[in-house]
C-alpha atoms as a PDB file:
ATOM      1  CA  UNK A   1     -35.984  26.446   5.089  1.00  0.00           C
ATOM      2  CA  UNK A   2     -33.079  26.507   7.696  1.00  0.00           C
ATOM      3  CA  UNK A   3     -33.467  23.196   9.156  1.00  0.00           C
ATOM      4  CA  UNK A   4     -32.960  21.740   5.305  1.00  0.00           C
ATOM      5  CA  UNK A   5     -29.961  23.819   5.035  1.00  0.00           C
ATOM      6  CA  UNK A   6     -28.467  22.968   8.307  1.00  0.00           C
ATOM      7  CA  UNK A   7     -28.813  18.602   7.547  1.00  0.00           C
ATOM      8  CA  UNK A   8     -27.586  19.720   3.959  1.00  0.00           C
ATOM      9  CA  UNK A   9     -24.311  21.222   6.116  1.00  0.00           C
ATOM     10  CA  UNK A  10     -23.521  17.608   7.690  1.00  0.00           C
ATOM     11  CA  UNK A  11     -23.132  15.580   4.326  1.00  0.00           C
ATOM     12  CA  UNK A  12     -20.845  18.165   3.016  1.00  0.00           C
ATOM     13  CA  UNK A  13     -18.774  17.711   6.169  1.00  0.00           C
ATOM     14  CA  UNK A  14     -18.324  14.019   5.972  1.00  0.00           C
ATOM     15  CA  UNK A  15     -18.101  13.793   2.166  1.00  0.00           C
ATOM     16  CA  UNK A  16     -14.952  15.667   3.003  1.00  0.00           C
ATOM     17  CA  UNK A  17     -14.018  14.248   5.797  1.00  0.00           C
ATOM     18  CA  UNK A  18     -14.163  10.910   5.081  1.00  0.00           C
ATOM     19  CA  UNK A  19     -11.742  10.767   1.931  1.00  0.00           C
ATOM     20  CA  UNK A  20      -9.352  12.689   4.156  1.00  0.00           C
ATOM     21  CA  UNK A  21      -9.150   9.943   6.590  1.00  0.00           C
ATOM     22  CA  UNK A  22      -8.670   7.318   4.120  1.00  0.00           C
ATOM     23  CA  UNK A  23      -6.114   9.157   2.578  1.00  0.00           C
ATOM     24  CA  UNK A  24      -4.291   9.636   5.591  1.00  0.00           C
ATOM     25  CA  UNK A  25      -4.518   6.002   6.183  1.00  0.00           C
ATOM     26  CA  UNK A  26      -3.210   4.910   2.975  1.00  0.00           C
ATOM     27  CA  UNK A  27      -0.421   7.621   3.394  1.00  0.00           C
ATOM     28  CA  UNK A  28       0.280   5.739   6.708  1.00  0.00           C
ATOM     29  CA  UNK A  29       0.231   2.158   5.039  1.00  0.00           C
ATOM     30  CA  UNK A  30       2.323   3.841   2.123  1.00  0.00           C
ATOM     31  CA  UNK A  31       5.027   4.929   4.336  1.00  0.00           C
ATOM     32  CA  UNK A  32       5.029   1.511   6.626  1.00  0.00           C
ATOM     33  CA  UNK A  33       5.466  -0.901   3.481  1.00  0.00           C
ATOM     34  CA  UNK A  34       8.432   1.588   2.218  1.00  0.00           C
ATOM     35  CA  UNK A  35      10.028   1.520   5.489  1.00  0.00           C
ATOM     36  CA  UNK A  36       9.645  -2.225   5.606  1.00  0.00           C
ATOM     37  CA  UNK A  37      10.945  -2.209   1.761  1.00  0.00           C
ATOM     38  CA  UNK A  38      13.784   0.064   2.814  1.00  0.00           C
ATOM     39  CA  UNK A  39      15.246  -2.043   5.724  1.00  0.00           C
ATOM     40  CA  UNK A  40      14.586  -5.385   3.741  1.00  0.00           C
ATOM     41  CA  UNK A  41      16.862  -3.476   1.317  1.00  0.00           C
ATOM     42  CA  UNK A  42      19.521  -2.350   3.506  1.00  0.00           C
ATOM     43  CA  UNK A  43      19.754  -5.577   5.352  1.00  0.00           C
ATOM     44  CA  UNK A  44      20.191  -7.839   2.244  1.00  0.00           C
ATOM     45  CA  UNK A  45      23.076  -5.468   0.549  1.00  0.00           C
END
């Protein structure tokens, strides 16, 4: 059955995808708040 094993390729694509985005996005939001923690830092000293 191709058909079957081509819709089984798309899942597999986005069930990796997907946690890549959201850990790029929490890397991003990571970074942000320790740049903000940073400069809050450096600024009060």
């Amino acid at each position: 059955m191709i058909p079957s094993f081509q819709t089984s390729r798309v899942p597999l694509a986005v069930k990796t995808g997907v946690p890549l985005l959201v850990a790029i996005a929490v890397a991003l939001l990571g970074a942000l708040v320790y740049l903000e923690l940073v400069a809050i830092l450096t600024t009060n000293t």
